[in-house]
C-alpha atoms as a PDB file:
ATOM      1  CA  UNK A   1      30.469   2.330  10.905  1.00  0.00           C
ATOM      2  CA  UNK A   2      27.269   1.971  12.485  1.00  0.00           C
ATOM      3  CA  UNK A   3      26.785   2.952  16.195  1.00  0.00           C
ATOM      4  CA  UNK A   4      25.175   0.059  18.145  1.00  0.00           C
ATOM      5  CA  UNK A   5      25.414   2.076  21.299  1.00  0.00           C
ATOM      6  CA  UNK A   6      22.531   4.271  20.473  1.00  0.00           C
ATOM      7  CA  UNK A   7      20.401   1.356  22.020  1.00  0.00           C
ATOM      8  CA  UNK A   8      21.497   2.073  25.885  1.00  0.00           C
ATOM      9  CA  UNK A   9      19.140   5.140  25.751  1.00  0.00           C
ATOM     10  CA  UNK A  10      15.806   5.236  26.107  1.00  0.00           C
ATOM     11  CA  UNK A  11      14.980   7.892  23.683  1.00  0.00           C
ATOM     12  CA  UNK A  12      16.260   5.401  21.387  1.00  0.00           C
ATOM     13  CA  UNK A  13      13.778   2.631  22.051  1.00  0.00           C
ATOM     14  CA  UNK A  14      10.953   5.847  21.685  1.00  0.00           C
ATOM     15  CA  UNK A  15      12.128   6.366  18.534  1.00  0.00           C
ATOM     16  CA  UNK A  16      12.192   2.776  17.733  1.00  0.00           C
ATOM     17  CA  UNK A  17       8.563   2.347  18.586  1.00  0.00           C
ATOM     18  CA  UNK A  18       7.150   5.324  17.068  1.00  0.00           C
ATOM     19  CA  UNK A  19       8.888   4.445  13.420  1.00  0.00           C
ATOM     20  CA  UNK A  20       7.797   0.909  14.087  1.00  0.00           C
ATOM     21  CA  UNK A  21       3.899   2.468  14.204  1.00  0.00           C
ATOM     22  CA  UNK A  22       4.494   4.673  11.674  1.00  0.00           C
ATOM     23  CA  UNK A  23       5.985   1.597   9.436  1.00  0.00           C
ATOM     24  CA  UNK A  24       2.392   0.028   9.930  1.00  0.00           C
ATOM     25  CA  UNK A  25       0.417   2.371   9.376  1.00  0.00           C
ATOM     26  CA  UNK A  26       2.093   3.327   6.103  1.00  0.00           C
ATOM     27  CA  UNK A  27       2.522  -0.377   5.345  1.00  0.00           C
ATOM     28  CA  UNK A  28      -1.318  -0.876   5.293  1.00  0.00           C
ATOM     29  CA  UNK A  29      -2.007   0.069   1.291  1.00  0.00           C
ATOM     30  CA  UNK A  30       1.375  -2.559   0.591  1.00  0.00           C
ATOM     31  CA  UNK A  31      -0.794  -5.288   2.358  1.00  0.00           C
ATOM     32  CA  UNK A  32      -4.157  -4.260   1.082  1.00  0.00           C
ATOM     33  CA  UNK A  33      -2.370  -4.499  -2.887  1.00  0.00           C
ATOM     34  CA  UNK A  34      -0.846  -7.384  -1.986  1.00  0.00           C
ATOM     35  CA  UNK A  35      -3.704  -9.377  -0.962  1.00  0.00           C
ATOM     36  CA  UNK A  36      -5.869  -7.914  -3.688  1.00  0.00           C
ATOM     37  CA  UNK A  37      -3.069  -9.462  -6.400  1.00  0.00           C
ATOM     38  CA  UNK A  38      -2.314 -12.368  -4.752  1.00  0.00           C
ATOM     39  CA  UNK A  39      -6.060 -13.198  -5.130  1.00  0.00           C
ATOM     40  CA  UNK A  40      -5.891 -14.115  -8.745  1.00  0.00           C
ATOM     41  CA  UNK A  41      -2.948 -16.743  -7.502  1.00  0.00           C
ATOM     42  CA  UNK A  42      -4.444 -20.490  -7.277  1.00  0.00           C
ATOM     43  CA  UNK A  43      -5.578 -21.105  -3.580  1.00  0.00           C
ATOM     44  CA  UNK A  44      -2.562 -23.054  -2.238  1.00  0.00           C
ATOM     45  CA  UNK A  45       0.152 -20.232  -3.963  1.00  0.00           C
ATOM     46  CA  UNK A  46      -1.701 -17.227  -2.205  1.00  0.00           C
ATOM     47  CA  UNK A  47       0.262 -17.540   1.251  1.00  0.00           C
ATOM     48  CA  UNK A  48       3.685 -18.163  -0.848  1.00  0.00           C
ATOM     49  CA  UNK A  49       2.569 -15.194  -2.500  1.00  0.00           C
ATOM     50  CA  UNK A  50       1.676 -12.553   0.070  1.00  0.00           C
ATOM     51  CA  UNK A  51       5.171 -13.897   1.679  1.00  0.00           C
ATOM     52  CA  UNK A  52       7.001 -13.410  -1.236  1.00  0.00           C
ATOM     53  CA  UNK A  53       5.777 -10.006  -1.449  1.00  0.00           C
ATOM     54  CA  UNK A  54       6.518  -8.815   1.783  1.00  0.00           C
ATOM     55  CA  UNK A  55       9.546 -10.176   2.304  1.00  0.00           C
ATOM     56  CA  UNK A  56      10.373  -8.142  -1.132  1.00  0.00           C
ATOM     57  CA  UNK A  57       9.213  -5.397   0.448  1.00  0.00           C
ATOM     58  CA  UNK A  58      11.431  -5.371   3.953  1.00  0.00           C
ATOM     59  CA  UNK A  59      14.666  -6.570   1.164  1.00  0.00           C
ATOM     60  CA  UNK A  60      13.606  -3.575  -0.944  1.00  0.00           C
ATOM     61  CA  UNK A  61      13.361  -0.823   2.698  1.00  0.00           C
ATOM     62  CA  UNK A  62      16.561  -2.048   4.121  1.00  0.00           C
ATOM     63  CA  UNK A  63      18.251  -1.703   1.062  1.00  0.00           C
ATOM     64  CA  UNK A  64      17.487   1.538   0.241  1.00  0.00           C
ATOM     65  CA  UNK A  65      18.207   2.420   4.041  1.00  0.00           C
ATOM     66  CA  UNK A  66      21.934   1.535   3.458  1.00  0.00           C
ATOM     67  CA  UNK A  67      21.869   3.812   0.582  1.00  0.00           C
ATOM     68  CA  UNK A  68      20.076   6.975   2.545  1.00  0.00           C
ATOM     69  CA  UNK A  69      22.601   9.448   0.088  1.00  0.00           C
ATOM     70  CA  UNK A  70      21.343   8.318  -2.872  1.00  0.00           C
ATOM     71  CA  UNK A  71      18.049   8.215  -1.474  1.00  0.00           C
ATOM     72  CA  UNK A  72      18.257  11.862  -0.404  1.00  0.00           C
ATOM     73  CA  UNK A  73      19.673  12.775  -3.941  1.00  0.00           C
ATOM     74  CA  UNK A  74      16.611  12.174  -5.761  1.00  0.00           C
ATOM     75  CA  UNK A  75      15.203  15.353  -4.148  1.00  0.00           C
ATOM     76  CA  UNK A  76      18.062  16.922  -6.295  1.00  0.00           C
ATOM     77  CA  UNK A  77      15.890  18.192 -10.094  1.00  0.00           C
ATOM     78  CA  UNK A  78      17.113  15.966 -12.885  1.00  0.00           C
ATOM     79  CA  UNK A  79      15.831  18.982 -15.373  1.00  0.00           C
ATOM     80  CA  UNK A  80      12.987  21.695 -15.497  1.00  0.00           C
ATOM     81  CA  UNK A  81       9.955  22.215 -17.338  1.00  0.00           C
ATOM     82  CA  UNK A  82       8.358  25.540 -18.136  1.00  0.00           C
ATOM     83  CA  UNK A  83       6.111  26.794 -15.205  1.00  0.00           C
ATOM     84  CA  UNK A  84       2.495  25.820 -14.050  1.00  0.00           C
ATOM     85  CA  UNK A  85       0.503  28.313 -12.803  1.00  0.00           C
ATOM     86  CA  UNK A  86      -0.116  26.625  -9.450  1.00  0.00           C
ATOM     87  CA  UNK A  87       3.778  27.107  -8.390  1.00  0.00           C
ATOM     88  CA  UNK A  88       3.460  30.896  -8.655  1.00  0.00           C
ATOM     89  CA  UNK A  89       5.497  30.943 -12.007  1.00  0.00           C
ATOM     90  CA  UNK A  90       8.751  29.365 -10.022  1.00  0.00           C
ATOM     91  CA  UNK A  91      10.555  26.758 -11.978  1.00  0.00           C
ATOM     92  CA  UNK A  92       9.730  22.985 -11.888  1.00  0.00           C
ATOM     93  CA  UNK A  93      12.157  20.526 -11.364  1.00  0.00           C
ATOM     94  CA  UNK A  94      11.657  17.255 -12.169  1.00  0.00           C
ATOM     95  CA  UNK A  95      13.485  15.292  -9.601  1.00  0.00           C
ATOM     96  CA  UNK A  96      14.256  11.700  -9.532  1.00  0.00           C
ATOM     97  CA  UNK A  97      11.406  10.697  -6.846  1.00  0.00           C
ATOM     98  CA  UNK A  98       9.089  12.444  -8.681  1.00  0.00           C
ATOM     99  CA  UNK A  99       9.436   9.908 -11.787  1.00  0.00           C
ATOM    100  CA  UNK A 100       9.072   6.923  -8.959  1.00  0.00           C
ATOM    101  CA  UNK A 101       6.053   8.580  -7.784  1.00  0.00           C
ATOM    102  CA  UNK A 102       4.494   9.533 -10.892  1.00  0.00           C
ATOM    103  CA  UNK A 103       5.201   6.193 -12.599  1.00  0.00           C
ATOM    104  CA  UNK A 104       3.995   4.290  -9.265  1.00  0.00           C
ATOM    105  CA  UNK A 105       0.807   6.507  -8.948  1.00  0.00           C
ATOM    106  CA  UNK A 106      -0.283   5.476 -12.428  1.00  0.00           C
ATOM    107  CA  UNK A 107       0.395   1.911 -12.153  1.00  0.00           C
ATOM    108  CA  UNK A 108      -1.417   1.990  -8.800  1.00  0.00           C
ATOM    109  CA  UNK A 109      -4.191   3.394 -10.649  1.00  0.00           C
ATOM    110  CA  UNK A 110      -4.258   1.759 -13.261  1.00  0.00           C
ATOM    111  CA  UNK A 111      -4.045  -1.161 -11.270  1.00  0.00           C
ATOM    112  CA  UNK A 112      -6.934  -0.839  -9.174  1.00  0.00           C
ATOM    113  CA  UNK A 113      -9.171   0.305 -12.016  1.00  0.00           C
ATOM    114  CA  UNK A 114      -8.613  -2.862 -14.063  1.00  0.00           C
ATOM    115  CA  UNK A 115      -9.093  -4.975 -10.736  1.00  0.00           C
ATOM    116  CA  UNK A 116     -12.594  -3.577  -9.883  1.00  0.00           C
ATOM    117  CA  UNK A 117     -13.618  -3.631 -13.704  1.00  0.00           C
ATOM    118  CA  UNK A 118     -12.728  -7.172 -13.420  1.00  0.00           C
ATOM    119  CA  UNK A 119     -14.589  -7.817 -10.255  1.00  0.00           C
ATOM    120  CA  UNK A 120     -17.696  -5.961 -11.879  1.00  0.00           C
ATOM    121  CA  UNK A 121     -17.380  -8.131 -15.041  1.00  0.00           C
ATOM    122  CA  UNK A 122     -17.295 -11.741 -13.038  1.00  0.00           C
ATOM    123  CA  UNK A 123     -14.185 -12.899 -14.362  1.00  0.00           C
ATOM    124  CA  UNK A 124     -12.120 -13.138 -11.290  1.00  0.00           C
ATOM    125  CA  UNK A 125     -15.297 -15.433 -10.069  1.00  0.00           C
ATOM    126  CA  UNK A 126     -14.848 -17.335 -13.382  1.00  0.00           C
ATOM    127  CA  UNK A 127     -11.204 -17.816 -13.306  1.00  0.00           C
ATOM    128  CA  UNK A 128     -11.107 -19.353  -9.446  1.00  0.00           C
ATOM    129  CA  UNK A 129     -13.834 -21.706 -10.382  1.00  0.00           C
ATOM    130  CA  UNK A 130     -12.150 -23.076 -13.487  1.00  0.00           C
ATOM    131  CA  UNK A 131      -9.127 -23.296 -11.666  1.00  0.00           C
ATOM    132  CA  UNK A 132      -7.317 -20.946 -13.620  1.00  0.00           C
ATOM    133  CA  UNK A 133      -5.014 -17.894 -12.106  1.00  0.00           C
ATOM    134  CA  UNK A 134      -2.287 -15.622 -13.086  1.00  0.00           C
ATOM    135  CA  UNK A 135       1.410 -16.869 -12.616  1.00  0.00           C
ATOM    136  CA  UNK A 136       3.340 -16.688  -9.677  1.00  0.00           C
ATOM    137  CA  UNK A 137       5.987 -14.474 -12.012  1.00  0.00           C
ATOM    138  CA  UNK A 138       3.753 -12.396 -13.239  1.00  0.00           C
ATOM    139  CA  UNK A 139       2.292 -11.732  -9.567  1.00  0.00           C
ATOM    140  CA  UNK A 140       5.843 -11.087  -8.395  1.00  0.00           C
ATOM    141  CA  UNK A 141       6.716  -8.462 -11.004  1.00  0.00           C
ATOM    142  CA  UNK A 142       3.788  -6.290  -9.758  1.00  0.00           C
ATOM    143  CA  UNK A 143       4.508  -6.629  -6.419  1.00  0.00           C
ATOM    144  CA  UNK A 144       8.276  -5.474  -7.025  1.00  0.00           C
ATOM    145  CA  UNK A 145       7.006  -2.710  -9.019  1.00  0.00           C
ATOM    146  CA  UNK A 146       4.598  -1.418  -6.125  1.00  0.00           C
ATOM    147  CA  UNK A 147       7.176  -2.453  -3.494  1.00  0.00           C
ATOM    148  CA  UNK A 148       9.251   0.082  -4.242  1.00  0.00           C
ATOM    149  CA  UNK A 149       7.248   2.831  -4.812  1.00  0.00           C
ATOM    150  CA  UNK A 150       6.137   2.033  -1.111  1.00  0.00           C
ATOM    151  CA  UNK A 151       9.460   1.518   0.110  1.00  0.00           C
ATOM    152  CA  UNK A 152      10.499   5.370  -0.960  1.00  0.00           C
ATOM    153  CA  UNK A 153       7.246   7.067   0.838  1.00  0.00           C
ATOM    154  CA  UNK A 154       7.742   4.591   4.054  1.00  0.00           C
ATOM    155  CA  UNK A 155      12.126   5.519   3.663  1.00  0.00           C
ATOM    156  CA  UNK A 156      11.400   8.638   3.655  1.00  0.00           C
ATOM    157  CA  UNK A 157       9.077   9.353   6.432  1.00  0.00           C
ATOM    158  CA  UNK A 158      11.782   7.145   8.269  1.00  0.00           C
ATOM    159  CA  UNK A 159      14.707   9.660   7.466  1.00  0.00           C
ATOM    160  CA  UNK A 160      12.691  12.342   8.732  1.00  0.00           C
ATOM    161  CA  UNK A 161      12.019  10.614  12.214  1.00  0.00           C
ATOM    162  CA  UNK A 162      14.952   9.419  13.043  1.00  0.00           C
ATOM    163  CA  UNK A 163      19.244   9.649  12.264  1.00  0.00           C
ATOM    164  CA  UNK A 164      20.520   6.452  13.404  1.00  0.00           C
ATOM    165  CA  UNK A 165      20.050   3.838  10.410  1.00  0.00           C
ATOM    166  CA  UNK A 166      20.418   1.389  12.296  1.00  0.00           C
ATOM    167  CA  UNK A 167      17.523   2.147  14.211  1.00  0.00           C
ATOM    168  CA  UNK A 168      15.369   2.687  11.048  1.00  0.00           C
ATOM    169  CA  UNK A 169      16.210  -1.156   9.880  1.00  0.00           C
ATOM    170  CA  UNK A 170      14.906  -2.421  13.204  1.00  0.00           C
ATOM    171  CA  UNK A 171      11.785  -0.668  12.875  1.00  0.00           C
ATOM    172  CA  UNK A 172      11.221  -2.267   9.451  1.00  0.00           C
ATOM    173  CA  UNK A 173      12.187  -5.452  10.504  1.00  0.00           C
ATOM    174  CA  UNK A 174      10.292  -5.570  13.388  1.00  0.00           C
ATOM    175  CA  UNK A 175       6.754  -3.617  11.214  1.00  0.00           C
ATOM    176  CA  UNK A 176       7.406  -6.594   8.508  1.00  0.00           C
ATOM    177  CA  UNK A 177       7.355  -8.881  11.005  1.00  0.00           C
ATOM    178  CA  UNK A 178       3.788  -8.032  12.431  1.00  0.00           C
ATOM    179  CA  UNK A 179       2.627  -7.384   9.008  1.00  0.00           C
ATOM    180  CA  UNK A 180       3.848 -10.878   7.934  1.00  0.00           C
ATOM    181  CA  UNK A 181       1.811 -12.438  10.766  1.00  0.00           C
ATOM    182  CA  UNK A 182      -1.030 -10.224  10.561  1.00  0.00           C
ATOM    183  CA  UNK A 183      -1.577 -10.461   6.466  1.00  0.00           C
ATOM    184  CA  UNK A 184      -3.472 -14.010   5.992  1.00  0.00           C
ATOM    185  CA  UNK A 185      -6.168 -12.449   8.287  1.00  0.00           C
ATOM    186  CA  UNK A 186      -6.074  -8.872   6.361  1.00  0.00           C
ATOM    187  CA  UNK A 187      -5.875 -10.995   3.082  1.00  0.00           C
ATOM    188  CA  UNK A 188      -9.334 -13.292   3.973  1.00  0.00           C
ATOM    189  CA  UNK A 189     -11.240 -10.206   5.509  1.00  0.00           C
ATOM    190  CA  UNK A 190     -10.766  -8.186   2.087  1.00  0.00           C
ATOM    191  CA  UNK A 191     -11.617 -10.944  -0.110  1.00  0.00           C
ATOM    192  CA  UNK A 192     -14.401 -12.655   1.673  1.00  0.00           C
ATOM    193  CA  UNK A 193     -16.552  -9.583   1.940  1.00  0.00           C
ATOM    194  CA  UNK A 194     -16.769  -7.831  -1.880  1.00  0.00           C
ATOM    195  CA  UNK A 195     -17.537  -4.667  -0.412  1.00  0.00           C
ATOM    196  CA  UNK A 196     -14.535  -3.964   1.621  1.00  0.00           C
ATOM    197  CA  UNK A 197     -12.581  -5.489  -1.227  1.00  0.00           C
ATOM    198  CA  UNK A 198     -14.402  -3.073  -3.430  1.00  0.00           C
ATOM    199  CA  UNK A 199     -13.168  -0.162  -0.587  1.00  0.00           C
ATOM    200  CA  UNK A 200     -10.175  -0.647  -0.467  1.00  0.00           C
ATOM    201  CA  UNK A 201     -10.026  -0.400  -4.475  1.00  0.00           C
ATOM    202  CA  UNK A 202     -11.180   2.962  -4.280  1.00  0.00           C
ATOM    203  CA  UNK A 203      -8.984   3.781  -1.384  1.00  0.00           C
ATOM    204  CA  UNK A 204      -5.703   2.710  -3.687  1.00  0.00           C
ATOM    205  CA  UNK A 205      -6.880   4.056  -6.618  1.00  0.00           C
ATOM    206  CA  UNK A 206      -7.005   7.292  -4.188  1.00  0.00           C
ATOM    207  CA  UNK A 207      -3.127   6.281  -2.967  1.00  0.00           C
ATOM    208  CA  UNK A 208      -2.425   6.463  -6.600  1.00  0.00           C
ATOM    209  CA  UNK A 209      -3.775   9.814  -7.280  1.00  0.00           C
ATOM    210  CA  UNK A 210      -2.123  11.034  -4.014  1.00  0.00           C
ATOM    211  CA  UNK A 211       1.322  10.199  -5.270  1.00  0.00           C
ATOM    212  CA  UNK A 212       0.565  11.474  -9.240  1.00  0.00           C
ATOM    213  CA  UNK A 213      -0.210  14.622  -7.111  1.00  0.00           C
ATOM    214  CA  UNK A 214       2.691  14.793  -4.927  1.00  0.00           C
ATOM    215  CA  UNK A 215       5.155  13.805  -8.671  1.00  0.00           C
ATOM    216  CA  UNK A 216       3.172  17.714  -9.404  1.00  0.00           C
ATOM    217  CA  UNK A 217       4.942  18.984  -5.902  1.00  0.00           C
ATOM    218  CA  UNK A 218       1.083  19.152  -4.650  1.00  0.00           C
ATOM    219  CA  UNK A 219       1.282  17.632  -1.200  1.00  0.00           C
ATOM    220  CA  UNK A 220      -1.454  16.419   0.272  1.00  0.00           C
ATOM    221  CA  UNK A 221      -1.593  15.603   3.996  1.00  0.00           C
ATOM    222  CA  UNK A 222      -1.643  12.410   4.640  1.00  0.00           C
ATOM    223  CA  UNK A 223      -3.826  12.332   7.592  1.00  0.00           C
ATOM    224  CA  UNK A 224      -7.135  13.206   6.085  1.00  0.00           C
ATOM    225  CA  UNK A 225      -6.361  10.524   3.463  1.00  0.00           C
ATOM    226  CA  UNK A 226      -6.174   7.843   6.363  1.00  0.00           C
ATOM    227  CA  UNK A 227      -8.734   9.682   8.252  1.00  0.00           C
ATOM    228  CA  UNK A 228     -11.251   9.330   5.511  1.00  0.00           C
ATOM    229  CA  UNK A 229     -10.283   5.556   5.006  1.00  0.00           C
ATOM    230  CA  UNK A 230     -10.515   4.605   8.756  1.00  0.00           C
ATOM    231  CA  UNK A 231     -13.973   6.134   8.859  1.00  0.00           C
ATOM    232  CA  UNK A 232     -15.300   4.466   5.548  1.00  0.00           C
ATOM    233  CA  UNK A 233     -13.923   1.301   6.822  1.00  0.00           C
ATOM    234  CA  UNK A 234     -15.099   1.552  10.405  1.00  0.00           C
ATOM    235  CA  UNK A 235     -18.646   2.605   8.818  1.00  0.00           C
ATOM    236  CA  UNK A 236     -18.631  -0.385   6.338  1.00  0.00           C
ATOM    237  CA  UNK A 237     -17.618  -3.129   9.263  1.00  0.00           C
ATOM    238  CA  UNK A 238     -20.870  -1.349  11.072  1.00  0.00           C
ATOM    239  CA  UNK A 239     -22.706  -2.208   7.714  1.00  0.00           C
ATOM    240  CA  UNK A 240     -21.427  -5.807   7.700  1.00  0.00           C
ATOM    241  CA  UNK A 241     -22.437  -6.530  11.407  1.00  0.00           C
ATOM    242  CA  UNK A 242     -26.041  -5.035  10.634  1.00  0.00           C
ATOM    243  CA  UNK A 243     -26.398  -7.266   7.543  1.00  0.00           C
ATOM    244  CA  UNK A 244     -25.646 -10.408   9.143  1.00  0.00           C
ATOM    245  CA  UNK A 245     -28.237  -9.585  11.957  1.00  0.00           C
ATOM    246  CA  UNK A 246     -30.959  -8.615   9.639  1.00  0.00           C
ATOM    247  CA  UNK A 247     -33.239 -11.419   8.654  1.00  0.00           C
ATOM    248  CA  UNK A 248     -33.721 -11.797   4.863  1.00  0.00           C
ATOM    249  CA  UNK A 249     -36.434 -10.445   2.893  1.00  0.00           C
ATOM    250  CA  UNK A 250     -38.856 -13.403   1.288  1.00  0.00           C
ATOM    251  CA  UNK A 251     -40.839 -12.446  -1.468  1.00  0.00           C
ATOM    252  CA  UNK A 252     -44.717 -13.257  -1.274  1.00  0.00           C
ATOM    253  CA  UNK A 253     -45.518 -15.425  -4.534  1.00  0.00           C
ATOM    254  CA  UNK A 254     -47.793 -13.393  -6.997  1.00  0.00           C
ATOM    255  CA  UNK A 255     -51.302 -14.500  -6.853  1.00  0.00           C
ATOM    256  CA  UNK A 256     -51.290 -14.221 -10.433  1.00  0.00           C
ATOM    257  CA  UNK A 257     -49.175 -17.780 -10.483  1.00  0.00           C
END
């Protein structure tokens, strides 16, 4: 069913390593959510968390990888609307990955919002000090429902790439793998410094809007998105390194005292 010897050539092992990459790169805004959820998890459950969630997320790929058909049916329009003005009066169909991304935008949106109106307010602060934290199920459930909106962009980009499934579930496997051992140190460097935790808020909440556009059939390259996020970030680290050098400022007492 499956051709295994599609590994003897080397054009194979390219492929391999360039969907591997590609796995990563798209797998980034996964680990960034993740660790930004887990947070609210008691200290000792955030590493069974983050886990958890990835391992969902490699269960969720390589299923939907041994169901590519169905996967390229939801391209197919489930039913049409009357016509926007931006598609040059052409009819538009609502197609099945268009729901996924238009439900998974919001949720992503919404998601982030409520997350940096709660680190604005205190209460995450408030909740870790009293010992208190969401529950492992209810961390889970959000993660599933992210997971897969993830899993369709990264599936898809991997159809497009490459032919041999087989192929496509080793590059998973082997991008979950280094994201796995990679995501405690991703995890502590977004939530120990509130301003790229803060970042990469904004940068999901702009994931989010990318996939309500793309639900419109607006696509949006992808590049400048993680253009613009690799330059905020590598401008932010430059920040970080400058404040720690900096001495701090000591106010003079008033002489009016």
């Amino acid at each position: 069913m499956y051709d295994f010897s599609a590994f003897a050539h080397p054009a194979t092992w390219v492929s391999l390593l360039t969907l591997t990459f590609m796995e990563i790169v798209l797998g980034i805004d996964n680990i960034i959510f993740i660790s930004i959820v887990v947070n609210r998890l008691a200290k000792e459950q955030q590493a069974r968390g983050r886990t958890i969630g990835l391992l969902l997320a490699l269960v969720f790929r390589i299923g939907l990888l041994l169901s590519i058909s169905w996967i390229v049916s939801l391209r197919n329009p489930l039913f049409n609307l009357p016509n926007f003005p931006w598609l040059d009066d052409k009819p538009f169909g609502v197609t099945g990955r268009d729901l996924i991304l238009l439900a998974g935008g919001l949720f992503l949106m919404y998601k982030s919002t409520t997350e940096i109106h709660t680190k604005l307010q205190g209460e995450e602060e408030e909740e870790t000090m009293g010992g208190k934290g969401a529950s492992m199920m209810s961390i889970i459930l959000q993660i599933v429902v992210i997971d897969i909106v993830f899993s369709f962009d990264s599936i898809l980009t991997a159809v497009g790439l490459v032919d041999n499934v087989l192929v496509m579930i080793a590059a998973v496997i082997c991008a979950m793998g280094i994201m796995l051992s990679f995501s405690g140190v991703v995890a502590n460097f977004v939530n120990n410094n509130p301003t790229i935790k803060m970042l990469a808020l904004s940068f999901l909440i702009m994931i989010g809007f990318m996939l309500v556009m793309e639900a419109a059939h607006k696509e949006i390259e992808k590049g400048y998105l993680y253009f613009a996020m690799a330059f905020s970030l590598t401008v932010e680290v430059l920040n970080l390194r400058l404040r720690k050098k900096t001495k701090p400022v000591h106010l003079r007492d008033s002489q009016y005292d």
